[in-house]
Structures are given as C-alpha cells and as structure tokens.
PDB file of N, CA and C in Angstrom:
ATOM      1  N   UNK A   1     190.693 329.977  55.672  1.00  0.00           N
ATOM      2  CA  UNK A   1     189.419 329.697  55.021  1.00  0.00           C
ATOM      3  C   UNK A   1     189.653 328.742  53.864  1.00  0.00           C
ATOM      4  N   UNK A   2     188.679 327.621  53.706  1.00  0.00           N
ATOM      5  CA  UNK A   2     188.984 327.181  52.684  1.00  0.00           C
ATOM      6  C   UNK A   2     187.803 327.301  51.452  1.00  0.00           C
ATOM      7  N   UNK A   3     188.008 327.270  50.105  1.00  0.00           N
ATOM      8  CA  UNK A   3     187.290 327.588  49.505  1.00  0.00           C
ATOM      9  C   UNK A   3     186.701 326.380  48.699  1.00  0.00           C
ATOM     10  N   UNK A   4     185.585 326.203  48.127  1.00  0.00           N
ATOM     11  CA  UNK A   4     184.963 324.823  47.252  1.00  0.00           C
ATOM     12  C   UNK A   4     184.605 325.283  46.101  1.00  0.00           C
ATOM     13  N   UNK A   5     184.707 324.524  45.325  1.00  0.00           N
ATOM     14  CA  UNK A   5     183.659 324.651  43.823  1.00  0.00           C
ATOM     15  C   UNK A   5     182.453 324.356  44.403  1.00  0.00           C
ATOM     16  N   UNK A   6     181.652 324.844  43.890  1.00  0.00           N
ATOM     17  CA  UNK A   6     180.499 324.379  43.756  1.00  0.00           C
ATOM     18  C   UNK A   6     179.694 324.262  41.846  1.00  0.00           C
ATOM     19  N   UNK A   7     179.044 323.545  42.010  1.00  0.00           N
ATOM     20  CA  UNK A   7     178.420 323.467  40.100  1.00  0.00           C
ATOM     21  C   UNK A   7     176.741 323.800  40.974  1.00  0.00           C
ATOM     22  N   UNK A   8     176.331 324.520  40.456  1.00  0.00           N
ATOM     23  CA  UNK A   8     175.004 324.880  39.925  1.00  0.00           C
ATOM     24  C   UNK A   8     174.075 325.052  38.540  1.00  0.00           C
ATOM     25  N   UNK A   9     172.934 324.154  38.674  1.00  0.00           N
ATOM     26  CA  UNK A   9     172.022 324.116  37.590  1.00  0.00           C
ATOM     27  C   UNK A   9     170.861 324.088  37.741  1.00  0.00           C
ATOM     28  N   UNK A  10     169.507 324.729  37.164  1.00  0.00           N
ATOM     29  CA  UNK A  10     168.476 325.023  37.412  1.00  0.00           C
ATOM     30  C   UNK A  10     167.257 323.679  37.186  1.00  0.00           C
ATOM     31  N   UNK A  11     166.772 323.577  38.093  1.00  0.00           N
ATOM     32  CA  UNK A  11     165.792 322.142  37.735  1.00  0.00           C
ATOM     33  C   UNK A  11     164.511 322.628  38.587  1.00  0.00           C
ATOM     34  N   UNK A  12     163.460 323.149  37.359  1.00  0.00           N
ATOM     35  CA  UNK A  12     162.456 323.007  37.858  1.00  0.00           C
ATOM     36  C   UNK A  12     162.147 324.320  38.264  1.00  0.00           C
ATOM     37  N   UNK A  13     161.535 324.885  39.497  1.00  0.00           N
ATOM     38  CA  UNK A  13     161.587 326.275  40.292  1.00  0.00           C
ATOM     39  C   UNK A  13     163.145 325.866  41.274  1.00  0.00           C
ATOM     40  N   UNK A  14     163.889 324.864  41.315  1.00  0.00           N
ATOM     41  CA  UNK A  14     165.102 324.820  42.159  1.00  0.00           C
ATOM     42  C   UNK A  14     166.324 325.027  41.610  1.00  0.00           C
ATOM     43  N   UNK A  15     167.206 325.958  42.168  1.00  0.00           N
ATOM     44  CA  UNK A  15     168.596 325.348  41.951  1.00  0.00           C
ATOM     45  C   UNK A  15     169.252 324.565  42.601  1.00  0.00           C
ATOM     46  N   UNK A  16     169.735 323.970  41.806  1.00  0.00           N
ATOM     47  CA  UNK A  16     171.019 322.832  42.728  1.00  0.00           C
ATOM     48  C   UNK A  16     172.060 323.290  42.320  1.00  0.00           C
ATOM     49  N   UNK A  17     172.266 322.923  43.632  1.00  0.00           N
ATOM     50  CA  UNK A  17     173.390 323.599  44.181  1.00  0.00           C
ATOM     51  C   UNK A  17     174.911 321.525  44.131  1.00  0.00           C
ATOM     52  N   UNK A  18     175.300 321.524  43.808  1.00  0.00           N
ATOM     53  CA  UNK A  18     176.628 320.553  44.088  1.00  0.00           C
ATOM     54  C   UNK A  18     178.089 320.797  44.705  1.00  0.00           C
ATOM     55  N   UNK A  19     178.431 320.333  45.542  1.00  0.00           N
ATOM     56  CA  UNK A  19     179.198 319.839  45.650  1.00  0.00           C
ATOM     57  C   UNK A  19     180.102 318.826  45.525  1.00  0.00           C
ATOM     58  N   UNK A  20     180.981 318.562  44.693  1.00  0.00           N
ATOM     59  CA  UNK A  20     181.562 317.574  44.543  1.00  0.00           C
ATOM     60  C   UNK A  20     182.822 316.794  45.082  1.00  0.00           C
ATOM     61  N   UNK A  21     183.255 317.879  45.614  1.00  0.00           N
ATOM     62  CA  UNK A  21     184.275 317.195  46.906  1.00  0.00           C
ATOM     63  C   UNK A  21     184.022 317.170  47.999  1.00  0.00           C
ATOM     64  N   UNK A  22     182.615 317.138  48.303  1.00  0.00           N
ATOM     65  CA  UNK A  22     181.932 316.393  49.623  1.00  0.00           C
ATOM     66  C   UNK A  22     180.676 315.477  49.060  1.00  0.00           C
ATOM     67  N   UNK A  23     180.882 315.048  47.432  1.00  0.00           N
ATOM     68  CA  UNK A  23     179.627 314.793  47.128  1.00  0.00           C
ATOM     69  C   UNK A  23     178.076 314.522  47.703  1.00  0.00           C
ATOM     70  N   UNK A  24     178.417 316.200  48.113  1.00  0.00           N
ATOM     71  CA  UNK A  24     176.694 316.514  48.290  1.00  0.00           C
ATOM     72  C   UNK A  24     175.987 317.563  47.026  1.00  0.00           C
ATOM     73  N   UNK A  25     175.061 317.377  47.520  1.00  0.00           N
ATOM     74  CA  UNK A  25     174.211 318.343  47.083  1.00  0.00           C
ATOM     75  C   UNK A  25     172.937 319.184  47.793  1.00  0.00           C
ATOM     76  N   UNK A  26     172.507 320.125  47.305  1.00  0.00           N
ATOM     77  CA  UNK A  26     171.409 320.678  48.029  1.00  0.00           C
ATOM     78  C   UNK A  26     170.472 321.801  47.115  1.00  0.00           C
ATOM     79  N   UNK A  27     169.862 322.654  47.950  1.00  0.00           N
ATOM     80  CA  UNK A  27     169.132 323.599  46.744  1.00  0.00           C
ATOM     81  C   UNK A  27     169.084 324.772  47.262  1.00  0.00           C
ATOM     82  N   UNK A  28     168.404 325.739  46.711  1.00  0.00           N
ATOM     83  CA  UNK A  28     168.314 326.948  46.851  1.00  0.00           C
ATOM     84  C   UNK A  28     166.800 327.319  46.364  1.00  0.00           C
ATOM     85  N   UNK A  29     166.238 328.176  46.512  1.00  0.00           N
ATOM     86  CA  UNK A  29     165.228 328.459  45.838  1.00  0.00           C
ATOM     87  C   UNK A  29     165.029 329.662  44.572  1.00  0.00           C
ATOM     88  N   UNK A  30     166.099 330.729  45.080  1.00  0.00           N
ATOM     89  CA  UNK A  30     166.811 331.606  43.940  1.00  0.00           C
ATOM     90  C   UNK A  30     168.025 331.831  43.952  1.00  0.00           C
ATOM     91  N   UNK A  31     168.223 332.201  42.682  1.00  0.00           N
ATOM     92  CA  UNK A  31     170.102 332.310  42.098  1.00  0.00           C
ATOM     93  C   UNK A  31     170.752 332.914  43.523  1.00  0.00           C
ATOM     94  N   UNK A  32     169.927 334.015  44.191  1.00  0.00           N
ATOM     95  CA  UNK A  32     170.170 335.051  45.071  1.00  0.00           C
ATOM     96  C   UNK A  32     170.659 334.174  46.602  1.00  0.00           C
ATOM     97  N   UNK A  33     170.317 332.873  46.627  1.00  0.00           N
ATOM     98  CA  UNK A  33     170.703 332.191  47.287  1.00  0.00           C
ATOM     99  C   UNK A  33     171.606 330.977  47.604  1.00  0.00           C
ATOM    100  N   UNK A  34     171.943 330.390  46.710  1.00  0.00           N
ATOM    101  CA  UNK A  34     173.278 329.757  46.017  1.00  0.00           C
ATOM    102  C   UNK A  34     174.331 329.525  47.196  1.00  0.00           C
ATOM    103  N   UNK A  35     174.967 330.954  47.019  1.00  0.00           N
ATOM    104  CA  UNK A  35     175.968 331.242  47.868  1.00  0.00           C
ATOM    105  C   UNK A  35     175.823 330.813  49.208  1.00  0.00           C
ATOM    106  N   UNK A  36     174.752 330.961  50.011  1.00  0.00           N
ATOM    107  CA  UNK A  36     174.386 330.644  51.197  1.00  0.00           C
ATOM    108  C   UNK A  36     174.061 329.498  51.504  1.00  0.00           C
ATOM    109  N   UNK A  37     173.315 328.512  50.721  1.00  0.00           N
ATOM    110  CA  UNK A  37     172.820 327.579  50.912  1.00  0.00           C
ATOM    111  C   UNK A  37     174.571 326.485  50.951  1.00  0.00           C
ATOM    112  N   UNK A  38     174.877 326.758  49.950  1.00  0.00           N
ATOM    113  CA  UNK A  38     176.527 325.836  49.647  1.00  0.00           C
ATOM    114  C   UNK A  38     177.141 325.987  50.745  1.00  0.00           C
ATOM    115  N   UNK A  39     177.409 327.448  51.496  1.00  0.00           N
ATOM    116  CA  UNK A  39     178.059 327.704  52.202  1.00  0.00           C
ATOM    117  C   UNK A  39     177.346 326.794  53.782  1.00  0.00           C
ATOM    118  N   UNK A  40     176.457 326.951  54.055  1.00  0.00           N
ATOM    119  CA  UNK A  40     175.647 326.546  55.409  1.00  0.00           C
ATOM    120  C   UNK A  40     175.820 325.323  55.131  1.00  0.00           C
ATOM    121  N   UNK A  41     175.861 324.023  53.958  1.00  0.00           N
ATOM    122  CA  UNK A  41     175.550 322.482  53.545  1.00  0.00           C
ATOM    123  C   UNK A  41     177.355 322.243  54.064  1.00  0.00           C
ATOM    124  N   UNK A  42     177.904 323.129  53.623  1.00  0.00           N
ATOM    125  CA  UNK A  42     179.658 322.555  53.630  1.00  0.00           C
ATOM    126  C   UNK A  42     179.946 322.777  55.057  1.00  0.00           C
ATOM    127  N   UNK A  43     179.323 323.630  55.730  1.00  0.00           N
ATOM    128  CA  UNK A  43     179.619 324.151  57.240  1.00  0.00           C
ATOM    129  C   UNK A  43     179.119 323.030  57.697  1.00  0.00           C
ATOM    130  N   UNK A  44     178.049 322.759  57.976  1.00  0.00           N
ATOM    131  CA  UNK A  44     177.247 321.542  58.247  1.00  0.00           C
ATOM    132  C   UNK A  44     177.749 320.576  58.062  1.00  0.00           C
ATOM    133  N   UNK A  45     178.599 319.917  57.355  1.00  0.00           N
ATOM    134  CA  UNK A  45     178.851 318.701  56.549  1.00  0.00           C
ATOM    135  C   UNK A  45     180.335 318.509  57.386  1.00  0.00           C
ATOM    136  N   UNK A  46     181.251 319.682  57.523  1.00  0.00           N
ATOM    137  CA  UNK A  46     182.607 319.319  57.575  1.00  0.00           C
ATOM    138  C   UNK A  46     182.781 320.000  58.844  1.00  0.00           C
ATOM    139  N   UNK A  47     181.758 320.479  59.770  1.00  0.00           N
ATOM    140  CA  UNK A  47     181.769 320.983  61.206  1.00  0.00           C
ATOM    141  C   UNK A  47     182.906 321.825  61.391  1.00  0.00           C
ATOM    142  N   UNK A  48     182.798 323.149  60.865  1.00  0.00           N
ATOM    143  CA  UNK A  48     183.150 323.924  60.617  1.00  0.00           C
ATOM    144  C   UNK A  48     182.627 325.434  60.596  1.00  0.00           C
ATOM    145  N   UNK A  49     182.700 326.739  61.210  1.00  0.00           N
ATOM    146  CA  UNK A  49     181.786 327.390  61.251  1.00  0.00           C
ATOM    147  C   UNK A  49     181.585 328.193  59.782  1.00  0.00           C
ATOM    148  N   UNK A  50     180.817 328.759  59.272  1.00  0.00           N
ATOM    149  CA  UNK A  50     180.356 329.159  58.282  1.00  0.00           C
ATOM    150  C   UNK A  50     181.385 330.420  57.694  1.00  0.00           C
ATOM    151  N   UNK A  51     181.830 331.220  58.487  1.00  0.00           N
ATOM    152  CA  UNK A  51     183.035 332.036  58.086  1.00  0.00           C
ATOM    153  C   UNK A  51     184.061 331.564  57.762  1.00  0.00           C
ATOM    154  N   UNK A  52     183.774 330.183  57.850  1.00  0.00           N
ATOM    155  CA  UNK A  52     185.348 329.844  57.539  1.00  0.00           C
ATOM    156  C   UNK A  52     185.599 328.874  56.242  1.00  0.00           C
ATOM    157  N   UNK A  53     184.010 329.008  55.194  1.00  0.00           N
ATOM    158  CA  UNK A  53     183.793 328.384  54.160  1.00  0.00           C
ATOM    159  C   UNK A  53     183.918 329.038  52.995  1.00  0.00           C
ATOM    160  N   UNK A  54     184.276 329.494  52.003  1.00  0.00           N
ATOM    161  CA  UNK A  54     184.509 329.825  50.841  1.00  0.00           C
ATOM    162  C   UNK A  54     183.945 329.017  49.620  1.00  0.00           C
ATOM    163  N   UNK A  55     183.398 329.845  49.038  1.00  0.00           N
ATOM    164  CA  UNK A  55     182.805 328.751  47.633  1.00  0.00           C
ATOM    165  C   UNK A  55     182.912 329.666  46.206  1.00  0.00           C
ATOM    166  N   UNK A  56     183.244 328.773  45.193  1.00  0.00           N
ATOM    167  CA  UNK A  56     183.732 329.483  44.137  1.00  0.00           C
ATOM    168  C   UNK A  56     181.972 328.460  43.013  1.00  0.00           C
ATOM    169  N   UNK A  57     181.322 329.954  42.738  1.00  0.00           N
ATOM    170  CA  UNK A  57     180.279 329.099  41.898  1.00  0.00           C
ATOM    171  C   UNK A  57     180.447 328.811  40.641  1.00  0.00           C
ATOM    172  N   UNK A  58     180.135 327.868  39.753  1.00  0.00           N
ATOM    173  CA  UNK A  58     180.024 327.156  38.112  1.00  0.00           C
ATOM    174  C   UNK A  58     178.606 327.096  37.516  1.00  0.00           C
ATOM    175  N   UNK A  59     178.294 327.788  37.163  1.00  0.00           N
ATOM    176  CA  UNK A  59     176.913 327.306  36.148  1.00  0.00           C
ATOM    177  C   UNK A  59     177.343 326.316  35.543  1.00  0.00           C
ATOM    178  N   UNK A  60     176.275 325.058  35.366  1.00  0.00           N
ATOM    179  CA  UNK A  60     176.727 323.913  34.649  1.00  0.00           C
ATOM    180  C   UNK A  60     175.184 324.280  33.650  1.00  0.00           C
ATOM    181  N   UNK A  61     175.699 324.303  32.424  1.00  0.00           N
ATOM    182  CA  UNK A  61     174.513 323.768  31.383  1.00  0.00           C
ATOM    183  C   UNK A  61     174.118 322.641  30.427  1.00  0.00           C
ATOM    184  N   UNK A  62     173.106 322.392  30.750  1.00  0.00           N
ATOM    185  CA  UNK A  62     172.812 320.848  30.240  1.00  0.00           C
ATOM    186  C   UNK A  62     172.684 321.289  28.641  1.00  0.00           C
TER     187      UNK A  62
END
C-alpha cells in the first residue's frame, strides 16, 4: 500500500482536499469525508484499486 499526504482546507461549504504529489485536487463536502474522497481521486488518478491507497491528512490554515 502506498500512502500520500494529502493538505486540506475549508473554502466556502467545501473542503479541499490536495494532493500534491499528483498535483491534484478535489473536494469533499464534510470533514467526515476527506478520507474518501482523496482516497477514490488517487485510485482514479494512478489506476490503482482503492485498498491499495493510503493517505496521511494535514489541515492547512490560511
């Protein structure tokens, strides 16, 4: 499994969600979802199935 940072920060009713070593990004709609959304964008992105994604989260504050 490999694992990612991800940075998260709140904009608006969204979180964003980042990635930066696939520089993507994406959103979530609550904190409660974060985890999932990063995880499904990196699966998606690097064709890879979803168990096999790991993500380590960062609150970033502006």
């Amino acid at each position: 499994m490999k694992t990612y940072d991800v940075e998260v920060y709140r904009d608006g009713k969204w979180w964003m969600v980042r990635i930066p070593e696939l520089d993507g990004l994406t959103q979530a709609y609550s904190e409660d979802e974060v985890d999932l959304m990063a995880r499904e964008f990196i699966a998606v992105t690097t064709d890879v199935e979803i168990d096999e994604v790991g993500v380590r989260v960062h609150p970033v504050t502006n």
